[in-house]
N, C-alpha and C. Protein backbone atom coordinates (compact mmCIF):
# COMPACT_ATOMS: atom_id res chain seq x y z
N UNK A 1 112.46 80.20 120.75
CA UNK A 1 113.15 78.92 120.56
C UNK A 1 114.61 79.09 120.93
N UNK A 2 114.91 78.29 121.58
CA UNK A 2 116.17 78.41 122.44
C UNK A 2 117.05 76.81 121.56
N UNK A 3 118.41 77.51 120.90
CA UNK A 3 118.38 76.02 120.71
C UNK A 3 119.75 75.63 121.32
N UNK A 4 120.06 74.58 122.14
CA UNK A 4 121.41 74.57 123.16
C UNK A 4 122.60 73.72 122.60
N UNK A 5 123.66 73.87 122.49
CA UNK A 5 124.69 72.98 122.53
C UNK A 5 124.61 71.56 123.06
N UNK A 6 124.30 71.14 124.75
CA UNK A 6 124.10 70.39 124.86
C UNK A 6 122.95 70.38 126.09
N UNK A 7 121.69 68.97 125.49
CA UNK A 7 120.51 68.86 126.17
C UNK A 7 119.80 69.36 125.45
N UNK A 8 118.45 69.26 125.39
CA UNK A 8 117.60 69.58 124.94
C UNK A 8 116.87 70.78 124.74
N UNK A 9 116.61 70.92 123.14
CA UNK A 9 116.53 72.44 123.13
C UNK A 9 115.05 72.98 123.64
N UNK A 10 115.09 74.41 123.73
CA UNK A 10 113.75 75.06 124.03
C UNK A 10 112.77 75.33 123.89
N UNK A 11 111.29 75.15 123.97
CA UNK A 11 110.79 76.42 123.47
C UNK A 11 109.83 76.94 123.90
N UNK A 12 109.86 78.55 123.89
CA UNK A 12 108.56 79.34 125.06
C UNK A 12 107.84 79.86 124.94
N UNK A 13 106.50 80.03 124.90
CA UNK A 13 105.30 80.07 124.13
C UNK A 13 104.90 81.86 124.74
N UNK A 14 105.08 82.75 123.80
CA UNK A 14 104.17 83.83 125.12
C UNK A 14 103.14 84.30 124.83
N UNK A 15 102.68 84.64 126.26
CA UNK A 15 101.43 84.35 126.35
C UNK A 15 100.61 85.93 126.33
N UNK A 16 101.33 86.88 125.18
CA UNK A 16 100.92 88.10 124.94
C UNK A 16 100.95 88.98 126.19
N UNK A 17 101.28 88.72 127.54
CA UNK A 17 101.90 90.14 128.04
C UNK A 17 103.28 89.95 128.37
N UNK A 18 104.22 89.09 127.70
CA UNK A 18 105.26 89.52 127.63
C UNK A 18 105.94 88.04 129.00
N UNK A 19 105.11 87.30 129.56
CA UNK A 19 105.29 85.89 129.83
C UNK A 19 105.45 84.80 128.76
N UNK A 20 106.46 84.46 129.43
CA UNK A 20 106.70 82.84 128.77
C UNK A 20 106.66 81.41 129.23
N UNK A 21 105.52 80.36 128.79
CA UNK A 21 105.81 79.38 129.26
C UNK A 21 106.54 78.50 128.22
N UNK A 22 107.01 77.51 129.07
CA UNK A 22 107.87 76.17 128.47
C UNK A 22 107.17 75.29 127.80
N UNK A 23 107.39 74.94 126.22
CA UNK A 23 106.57 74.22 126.05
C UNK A 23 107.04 72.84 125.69
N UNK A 24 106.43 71.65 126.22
CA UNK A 24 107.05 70.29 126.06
C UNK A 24 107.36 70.04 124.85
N UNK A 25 108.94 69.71 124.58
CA UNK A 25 108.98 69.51 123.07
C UNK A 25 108.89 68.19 122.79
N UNK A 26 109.07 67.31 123.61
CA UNK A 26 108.41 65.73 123.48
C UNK A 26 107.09 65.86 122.54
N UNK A 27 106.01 66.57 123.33
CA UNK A 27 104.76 66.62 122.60
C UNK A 27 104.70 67.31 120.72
N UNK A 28 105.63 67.83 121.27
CA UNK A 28 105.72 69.24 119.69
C UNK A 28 106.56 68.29 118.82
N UNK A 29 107.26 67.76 119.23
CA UNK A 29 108.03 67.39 117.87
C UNK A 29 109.52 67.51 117.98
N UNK A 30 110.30 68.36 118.98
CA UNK A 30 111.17 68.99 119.31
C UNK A 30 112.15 68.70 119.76
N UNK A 31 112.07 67.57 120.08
CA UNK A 31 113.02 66.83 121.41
C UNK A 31 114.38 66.62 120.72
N UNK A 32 114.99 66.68 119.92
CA UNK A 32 116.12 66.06 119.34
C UNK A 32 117.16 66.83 120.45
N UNK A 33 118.35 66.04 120.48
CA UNK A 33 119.03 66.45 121.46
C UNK A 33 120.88 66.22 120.52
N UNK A 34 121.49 67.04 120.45
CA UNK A 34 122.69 67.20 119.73
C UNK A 34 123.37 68.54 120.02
N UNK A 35 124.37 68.85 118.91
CA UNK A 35 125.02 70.71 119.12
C UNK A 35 124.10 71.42 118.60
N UNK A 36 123.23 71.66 118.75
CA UNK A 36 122.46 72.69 118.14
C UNK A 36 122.99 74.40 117.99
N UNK A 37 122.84 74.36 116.51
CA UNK A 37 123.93 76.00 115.72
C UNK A 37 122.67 76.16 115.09
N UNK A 38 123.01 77.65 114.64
CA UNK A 38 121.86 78.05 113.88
C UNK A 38 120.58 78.10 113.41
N UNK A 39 119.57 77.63 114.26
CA UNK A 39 118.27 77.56 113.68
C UNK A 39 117.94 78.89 112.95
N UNK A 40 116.86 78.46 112.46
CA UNK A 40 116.18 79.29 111.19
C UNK A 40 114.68 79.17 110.90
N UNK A 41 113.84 80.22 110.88
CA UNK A 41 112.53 79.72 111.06
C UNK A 41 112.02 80.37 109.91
N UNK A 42 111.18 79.75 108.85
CA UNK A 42 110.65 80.61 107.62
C UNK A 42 109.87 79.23 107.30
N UNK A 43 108.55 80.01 106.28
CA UNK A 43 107.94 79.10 105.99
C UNK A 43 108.12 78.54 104.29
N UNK A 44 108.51 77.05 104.47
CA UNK A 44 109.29 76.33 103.89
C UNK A 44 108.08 75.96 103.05
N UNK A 45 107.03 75.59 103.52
CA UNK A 45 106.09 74.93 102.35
C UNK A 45 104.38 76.04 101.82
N UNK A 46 105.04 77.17 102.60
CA UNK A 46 104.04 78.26 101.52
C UNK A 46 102.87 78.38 102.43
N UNK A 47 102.43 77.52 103.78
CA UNK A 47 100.92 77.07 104.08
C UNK A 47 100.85 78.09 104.83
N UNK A 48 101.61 79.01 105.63
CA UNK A 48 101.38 79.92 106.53
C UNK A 48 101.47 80.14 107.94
N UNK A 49 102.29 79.17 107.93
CA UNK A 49 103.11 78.64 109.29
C UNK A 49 104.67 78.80 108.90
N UNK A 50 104.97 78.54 110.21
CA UNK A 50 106.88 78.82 110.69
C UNK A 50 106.88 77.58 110.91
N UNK A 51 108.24 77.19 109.71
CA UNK A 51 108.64 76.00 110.21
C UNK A 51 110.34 75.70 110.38
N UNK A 52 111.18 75.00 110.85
CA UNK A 52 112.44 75.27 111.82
C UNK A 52 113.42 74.19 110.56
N UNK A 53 114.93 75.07 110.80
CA UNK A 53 115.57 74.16 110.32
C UNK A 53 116.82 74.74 111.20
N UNK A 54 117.32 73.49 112.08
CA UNK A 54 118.88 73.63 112.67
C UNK A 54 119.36 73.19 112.38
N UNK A 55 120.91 73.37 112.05
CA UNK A 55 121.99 73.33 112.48
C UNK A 55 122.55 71.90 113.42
N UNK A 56 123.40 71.39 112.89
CA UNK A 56 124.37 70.64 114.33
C UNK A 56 125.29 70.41 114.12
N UNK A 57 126.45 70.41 115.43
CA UNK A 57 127.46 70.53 114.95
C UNK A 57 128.15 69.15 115.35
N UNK A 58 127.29 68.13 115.37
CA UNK A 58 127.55 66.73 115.67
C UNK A 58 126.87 65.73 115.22
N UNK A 59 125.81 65.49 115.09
CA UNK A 59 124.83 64.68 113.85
C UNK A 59 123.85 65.61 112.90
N UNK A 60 122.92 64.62 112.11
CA UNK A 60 122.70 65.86 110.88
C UNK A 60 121.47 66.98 111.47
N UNK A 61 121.55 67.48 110.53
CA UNK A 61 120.37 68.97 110.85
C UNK A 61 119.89 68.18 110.39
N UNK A 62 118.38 68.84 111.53
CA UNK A 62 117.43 68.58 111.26
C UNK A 62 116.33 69.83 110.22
N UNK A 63 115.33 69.05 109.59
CA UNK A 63 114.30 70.19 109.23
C UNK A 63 112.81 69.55 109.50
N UNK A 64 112.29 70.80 110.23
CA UNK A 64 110.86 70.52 110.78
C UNK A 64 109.95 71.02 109.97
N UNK A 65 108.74 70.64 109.87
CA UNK A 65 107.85 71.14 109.13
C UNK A 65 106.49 71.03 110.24
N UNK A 66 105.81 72.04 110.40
CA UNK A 66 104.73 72.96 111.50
C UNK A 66 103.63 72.48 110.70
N UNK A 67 102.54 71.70 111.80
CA UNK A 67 101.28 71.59 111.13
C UNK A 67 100.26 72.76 111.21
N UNK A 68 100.70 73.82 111.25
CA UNK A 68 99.50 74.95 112.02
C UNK A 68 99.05 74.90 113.29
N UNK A 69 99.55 73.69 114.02
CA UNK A 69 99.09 73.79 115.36
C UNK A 69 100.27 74.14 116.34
N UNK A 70 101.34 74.08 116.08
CA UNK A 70 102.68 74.27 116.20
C UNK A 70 103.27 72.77 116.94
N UNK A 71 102.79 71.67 115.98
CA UNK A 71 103.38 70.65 116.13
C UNK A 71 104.02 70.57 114.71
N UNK A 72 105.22 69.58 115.33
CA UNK A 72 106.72 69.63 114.38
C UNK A 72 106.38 68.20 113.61
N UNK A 73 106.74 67.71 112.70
CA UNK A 73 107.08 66.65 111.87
C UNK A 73 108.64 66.60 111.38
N UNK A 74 109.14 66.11 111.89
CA UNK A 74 110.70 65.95 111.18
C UNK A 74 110.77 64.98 109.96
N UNK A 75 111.08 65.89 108.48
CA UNK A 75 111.05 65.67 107.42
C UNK A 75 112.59 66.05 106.80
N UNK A 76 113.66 65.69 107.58
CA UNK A 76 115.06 65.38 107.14
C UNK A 76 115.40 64.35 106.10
N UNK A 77 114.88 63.26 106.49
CA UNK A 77 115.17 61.95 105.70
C UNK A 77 114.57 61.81 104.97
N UNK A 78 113.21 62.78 104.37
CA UNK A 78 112.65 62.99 103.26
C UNK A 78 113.10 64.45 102.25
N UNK A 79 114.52 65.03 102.66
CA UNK A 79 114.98 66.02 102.19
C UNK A 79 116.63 66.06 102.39
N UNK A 80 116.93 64.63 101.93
CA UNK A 80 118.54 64.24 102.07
C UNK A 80 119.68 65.47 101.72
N UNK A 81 119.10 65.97 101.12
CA UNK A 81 120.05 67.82 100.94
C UNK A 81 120.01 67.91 101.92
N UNK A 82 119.47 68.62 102.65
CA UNK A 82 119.56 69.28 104.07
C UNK A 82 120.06 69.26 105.10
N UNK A 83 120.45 67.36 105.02
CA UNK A 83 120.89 66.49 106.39
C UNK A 83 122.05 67.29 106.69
N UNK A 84 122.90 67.12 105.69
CA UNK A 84 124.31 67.77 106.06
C UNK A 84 125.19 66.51 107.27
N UNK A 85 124.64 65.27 107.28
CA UNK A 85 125.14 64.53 108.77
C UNK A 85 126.78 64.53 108.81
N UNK A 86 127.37 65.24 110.17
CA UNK A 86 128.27 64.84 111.05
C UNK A 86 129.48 65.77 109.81
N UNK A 87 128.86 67.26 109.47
CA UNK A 87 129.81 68.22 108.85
C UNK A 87 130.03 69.34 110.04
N UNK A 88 129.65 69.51 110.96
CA UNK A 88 129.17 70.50 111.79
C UNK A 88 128.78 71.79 111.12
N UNK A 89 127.60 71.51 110.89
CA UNK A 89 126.63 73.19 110.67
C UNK A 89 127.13 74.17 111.42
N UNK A 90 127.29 75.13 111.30
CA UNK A 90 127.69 76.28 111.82
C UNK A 90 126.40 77.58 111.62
N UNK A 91 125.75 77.68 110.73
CA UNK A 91 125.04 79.23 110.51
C UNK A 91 124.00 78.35 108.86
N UNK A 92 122.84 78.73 109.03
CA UNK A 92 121.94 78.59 108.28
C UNK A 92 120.93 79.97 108.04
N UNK A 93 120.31 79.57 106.98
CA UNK A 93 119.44 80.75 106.50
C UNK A 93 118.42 80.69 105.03
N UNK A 94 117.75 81.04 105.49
CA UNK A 94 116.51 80.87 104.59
C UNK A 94 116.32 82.01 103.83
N UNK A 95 116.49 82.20 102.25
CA UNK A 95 116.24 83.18 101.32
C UNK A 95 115.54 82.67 100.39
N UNK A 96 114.87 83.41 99.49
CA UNK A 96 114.24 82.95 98.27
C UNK A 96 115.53 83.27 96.96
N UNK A 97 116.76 82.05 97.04
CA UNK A 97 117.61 82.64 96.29
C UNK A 97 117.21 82.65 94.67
N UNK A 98 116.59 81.63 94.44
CA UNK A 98 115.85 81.81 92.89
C UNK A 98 114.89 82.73 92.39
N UNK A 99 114.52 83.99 93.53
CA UNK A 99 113.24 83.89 93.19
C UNK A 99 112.23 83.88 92.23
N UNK A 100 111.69 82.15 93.42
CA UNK A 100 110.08 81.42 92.53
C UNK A 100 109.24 81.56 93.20
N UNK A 101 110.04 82.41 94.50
CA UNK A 101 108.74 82.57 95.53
C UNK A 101 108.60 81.85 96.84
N UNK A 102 109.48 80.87 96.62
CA UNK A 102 109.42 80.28 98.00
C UNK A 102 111.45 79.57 98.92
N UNK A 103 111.21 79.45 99.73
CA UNK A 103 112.66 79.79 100.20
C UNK A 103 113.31 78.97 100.37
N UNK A 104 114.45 78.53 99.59
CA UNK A 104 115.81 77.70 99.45
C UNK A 104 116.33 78.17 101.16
N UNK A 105 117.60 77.32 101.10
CA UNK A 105 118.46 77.35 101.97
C UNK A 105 120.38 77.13 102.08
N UNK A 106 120.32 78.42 102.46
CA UNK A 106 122.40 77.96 102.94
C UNK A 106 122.80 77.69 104.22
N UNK A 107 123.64 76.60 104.23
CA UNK A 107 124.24 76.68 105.54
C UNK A 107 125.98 76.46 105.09
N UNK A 108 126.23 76.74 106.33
CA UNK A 108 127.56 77.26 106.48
C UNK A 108 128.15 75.87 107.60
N UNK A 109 128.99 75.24 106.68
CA UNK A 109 129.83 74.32 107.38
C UNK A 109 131.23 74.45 107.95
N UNK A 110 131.74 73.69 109.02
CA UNK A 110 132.60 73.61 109.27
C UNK A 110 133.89 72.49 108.41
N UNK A 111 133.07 71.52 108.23
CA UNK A 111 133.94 70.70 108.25
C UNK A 111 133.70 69.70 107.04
N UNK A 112 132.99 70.65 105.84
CA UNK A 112 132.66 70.66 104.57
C UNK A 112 132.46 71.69 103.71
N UNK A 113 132.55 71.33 102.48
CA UNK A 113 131.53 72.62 101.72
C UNK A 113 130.82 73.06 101.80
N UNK A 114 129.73 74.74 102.03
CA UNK A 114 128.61 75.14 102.30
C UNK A 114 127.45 74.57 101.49
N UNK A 115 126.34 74.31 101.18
CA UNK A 115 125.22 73.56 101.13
C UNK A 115 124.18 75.10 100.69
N UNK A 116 123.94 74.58 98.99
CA UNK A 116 122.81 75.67 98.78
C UNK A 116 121.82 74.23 98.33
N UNK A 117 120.35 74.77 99.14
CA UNK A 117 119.45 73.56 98.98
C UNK A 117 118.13 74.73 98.05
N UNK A 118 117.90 74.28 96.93
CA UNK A 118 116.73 74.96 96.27
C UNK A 118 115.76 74.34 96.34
N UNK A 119 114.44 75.13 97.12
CA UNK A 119 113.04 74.61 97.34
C UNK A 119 112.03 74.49 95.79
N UNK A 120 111.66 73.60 95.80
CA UNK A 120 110.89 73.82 94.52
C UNK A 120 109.48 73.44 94.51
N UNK A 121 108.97 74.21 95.50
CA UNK A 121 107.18 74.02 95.92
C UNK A 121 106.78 74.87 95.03
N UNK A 122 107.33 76.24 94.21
CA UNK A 122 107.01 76.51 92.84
C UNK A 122 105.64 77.19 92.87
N UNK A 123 105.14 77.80 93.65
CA UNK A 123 103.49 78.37 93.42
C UNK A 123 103.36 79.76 93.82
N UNK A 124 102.32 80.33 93.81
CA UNK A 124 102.22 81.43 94.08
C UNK A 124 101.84 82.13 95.60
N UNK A 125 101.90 81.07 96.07
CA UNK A 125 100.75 81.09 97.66
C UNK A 125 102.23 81.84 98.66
N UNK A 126 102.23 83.33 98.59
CA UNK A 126 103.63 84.16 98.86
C UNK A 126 103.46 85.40 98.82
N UNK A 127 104.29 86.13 99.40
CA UNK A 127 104.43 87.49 99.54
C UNK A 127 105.40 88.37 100.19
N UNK A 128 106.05 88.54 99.39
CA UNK A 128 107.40 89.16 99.74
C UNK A 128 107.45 90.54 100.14
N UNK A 129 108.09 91.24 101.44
CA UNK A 129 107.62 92.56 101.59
C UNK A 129 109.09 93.18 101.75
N UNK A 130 109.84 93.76 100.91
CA UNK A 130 111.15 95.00 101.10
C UNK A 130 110.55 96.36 101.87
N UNK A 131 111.36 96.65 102.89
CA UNK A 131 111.08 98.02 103.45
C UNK A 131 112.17 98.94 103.57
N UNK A 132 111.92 100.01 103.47
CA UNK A 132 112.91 101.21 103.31
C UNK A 132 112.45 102.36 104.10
N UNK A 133 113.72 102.82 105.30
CA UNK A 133 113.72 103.37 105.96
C UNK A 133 113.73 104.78 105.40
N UNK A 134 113.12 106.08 106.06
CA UNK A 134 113.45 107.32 105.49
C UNK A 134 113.97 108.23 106.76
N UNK A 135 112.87 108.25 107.93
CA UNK A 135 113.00 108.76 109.32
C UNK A 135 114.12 107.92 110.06
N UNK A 136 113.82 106.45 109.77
CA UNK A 136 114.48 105.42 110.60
C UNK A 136 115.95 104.89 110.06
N UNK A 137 116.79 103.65 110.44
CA UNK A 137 117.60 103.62 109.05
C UNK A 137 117.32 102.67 107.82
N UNK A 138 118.12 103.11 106.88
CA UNK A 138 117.74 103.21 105.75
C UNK A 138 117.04 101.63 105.21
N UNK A 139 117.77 100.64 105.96
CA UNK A 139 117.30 98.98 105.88
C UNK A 139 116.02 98.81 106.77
N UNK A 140 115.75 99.91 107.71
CA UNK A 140 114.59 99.25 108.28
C UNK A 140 114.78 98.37 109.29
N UNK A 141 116.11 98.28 109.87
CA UNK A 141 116.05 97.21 110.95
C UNK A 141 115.31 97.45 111.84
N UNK A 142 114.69 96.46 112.39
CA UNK A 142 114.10 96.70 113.41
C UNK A 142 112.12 97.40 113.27
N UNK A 143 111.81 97.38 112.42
CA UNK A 143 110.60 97.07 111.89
C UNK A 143 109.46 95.70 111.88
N UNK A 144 108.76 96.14 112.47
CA UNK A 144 108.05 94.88 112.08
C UNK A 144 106.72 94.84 111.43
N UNK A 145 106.11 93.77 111.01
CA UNK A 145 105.19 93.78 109.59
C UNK A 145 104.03 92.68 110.07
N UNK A 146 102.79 93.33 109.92
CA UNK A 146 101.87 92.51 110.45
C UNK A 146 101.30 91.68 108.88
N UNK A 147 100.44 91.53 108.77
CA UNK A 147 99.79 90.76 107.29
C UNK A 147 98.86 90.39 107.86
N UNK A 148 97.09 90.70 107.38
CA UNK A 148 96.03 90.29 107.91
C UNK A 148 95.01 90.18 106.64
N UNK A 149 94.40 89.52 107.13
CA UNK A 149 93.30 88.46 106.14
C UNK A 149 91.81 89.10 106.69
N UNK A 150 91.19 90.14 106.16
CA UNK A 150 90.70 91.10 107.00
C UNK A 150 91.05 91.18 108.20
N UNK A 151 90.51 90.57 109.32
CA UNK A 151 90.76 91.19 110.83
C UNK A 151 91.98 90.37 111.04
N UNK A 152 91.84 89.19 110.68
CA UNK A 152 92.26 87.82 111.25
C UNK A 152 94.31 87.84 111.22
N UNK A 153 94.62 88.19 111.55
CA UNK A 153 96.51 88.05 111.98
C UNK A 153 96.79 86.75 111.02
N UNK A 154 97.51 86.70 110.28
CA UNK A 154 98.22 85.40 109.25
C UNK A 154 99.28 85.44 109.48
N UNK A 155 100.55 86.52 109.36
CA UNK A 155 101.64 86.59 109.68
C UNK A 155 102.33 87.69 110.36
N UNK A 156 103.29 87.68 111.16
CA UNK A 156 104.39 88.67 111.92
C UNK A 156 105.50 88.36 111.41
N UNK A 157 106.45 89.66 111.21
CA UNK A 157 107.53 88.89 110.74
C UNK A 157 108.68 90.61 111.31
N UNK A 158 110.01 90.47 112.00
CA UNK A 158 110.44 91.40 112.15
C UNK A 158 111.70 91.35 111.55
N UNK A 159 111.90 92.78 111.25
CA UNK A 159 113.17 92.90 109.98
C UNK A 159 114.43 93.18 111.04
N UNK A 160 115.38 91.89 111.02
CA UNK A 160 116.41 91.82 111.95
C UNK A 160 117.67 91.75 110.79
N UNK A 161 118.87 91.42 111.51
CA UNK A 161 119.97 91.58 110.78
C UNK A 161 120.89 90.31 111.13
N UNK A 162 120.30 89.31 112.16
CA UNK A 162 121.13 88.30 112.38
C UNK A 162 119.86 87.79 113.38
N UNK A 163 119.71 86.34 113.39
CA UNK A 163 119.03 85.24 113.53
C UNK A 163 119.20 83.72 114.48
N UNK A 164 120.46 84.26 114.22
CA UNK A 164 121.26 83.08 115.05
C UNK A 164 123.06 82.68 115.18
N UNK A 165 123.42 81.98 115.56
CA UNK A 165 124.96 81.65 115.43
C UNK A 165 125.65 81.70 113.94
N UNK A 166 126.08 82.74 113.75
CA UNK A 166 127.05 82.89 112.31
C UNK A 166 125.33 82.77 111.54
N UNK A 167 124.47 83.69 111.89
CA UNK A 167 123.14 83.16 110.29
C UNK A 167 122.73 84.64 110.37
N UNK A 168 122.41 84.89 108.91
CA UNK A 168 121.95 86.40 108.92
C UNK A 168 120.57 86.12 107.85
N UNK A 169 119.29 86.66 107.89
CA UNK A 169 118.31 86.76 107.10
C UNK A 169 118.23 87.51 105.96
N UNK A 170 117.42 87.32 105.10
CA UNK A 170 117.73 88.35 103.89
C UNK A 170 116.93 89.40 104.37
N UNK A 171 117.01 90.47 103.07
CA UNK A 171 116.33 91.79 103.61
C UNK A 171 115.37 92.18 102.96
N UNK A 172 114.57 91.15 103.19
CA UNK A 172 112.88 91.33 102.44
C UNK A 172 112.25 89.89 103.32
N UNK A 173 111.26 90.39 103.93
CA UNK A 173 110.36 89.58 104.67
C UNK A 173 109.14 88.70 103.84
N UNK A 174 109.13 87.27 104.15
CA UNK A 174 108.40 86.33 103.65
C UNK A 174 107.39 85.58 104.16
N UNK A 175 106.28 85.65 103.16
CA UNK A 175 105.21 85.31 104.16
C UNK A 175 104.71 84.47 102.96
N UNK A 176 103.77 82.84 103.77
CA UNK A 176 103.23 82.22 103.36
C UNK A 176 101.93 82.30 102.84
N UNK A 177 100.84 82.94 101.54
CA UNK A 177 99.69 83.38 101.68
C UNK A 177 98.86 82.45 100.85
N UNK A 178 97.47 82.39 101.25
CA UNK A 178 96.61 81.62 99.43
C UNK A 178 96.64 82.89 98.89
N UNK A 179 96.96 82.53 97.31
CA UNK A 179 96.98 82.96 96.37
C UNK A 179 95.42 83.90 96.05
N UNK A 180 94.44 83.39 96.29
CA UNK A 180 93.26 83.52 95.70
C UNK A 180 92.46 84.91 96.53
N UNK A 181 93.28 85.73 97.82
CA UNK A 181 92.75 86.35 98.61
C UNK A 181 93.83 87.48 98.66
N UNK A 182 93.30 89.19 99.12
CA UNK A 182 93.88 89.84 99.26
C UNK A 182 94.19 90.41 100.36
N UNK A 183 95.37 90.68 101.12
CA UNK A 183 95.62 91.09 102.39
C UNK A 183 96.01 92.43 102.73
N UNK A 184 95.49 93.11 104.11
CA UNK A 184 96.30 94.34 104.33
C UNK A 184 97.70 93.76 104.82
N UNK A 185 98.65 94.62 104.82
CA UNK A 185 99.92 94.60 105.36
C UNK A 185 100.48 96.55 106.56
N UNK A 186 100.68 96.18 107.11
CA UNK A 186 101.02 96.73 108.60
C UNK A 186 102.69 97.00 108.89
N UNK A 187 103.02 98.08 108.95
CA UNK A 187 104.49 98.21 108.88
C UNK A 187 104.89 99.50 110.05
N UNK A 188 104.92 98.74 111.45
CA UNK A 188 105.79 99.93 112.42
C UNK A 188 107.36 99.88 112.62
N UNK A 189 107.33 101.36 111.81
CA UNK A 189 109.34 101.57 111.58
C UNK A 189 109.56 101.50 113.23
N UNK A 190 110.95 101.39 113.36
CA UNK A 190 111.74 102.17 114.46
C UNK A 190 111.12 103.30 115.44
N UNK A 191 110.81 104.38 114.02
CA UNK A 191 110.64 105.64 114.64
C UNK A 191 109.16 105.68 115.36
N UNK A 192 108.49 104.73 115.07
CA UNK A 192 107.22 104.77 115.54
C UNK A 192 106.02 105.07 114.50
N UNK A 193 106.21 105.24 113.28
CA UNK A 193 105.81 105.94 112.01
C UNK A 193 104.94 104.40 111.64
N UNK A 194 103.64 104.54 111.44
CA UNK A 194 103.54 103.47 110.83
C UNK A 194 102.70 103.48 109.54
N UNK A 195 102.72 102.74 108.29
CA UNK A 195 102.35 102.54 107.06
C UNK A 195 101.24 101.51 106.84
N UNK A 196 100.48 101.46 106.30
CA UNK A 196 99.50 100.06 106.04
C UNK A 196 98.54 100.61 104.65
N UNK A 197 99.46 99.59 103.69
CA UNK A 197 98.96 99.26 102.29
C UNK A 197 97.78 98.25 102.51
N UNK A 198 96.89 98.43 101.87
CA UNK A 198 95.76 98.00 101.69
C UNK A 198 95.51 96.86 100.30
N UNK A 199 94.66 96.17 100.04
CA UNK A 199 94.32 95.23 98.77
C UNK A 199 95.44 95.01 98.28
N UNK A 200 96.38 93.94 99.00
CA UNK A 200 97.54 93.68 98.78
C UNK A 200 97.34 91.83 98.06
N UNK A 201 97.71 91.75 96.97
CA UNK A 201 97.69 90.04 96.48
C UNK A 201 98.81 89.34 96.59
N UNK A 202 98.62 88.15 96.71
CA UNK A 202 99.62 87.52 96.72
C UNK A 202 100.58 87.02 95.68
N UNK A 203 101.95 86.70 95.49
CA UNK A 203 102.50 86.16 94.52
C UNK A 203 103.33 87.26 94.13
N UNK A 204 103.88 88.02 94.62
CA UNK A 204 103.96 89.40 94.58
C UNK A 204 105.45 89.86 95.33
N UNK A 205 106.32 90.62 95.32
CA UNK A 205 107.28 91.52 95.81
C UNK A 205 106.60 92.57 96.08
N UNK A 206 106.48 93.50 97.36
CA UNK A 206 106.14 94.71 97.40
C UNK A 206 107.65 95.54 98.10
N UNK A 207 107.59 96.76 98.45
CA UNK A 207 108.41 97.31 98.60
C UNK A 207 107.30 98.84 99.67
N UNK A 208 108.10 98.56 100.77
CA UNK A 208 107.40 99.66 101.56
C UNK A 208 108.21 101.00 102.32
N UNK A 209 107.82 102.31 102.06
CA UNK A 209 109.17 102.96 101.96
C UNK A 209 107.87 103.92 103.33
N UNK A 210 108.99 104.04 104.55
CA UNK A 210 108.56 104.61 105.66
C UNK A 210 107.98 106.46 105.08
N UNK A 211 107.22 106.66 106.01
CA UNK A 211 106.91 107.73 105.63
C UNK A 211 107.70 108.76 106.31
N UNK A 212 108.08 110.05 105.33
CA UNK A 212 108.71 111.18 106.44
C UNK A 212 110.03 111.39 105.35
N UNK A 213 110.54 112.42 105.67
CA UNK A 213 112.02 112.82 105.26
C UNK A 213 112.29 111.64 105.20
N UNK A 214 113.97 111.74 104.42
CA UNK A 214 114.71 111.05 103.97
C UNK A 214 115.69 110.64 105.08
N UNK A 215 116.28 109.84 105.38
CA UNK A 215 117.43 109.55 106.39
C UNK A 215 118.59 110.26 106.20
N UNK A 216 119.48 110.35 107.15
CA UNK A 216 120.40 111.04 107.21
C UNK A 216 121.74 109.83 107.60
N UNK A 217 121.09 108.40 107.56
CA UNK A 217 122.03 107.73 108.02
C UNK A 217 122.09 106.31 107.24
């Protein structure tokens, strides 16, 4: 997802060897056209999809909500917190700052006070994964975390350190799960080292510590 200052923003679908096509955001949901700052992608309503919230630095942010098909619904004007209209957004970010399990939001204004919005979908359908580097460094940047429902892929999620314009992610990865089922989870460090906890439930904080000596950094 490409999101532009001015014209219409991006987005490129790949197609698993490392191609990308363009995908019409007319059709998706996408089309809004403004300053686009900071997007942010986390799943906002628990179901197990990525769903988008930008930034603008000229009318209000928007927030999308993903039907699983990766069509958008814009649900701003049903979440008047969020709008933020005509403050210029600068940097947004999605954490679970209460944690209840599911992920509030800050953004960072220009030309107002910053904006803490608390989600209160309140359930258990979640799964929070902390990782700790030993071989690699010590935060794990640069890790990424599969989550599977026996065979079946539910979530990807990679442990970065910045996200977008002025936006940084927290440092525990969030995933949307049903409650009622248990998942493996999949963790390749840096170093190439990889971990996978087994009969994992949901509703849960885990904490995954790379295998190998201790870091030196």
């Amino acid at each position: 997802f490409v999101s532009n200052y001015v014209g219409p923003n991006g987005l490129y679908i790949n197609d698993g060897t490392g191609k990308f096509a363009k995908a019409d955001v007319k059709k998706i949901g996408l089309s809004h056209v403004g300053w686009g700052k900071g997007p942010s992608w986390g799943d906002v309503d628990n179901d197990g999809d990525l769903d988008l919230y930008e930034g603008d630095c000229k009318v209000s942010n928007q927030l999308y909500i993903n039907n699983g098909k990766g069509v958008f619904t814009d649900k701003t004007a049903e979440n008047p917190a969020v709008a933020c209209s005509a403050v210029r957004s600068k940097g947004t970010a999605f954490a679970d700052i209460d944690n209840d399990g599911d992920l509030d939001l800050y953004v960072i204004n220009w030309a107002a006070p910053n904006v803490m919005a608390l989600n209160n979908t309140n359930n258990s359908d979640f799964l929070k994964v902390k990782l700790t580097g030993t071989v690699s460094n010590h935060m794990a940047v640069g890790s990424r975390v599969w989550v599977r429902d026996g065979i079946k892929l539910v979530g990807m999620r990679d442990m970065e350190t910045s996200s977008g314009f002025c936006s940084q992610p927290p440092q525990e990865l969030h995933f949307g799960l049903s409650a009622a089922k248990t998942y493996t989870v999949e963790v390749r460090f840096p170093s190439g080292l990889r971990k996978v906890v087994e009969n994992v439930k949901a509703g849960q904080t885990i904490t995954i510590e790379e295998p190998g000596a201790v870091a030196k950094n």
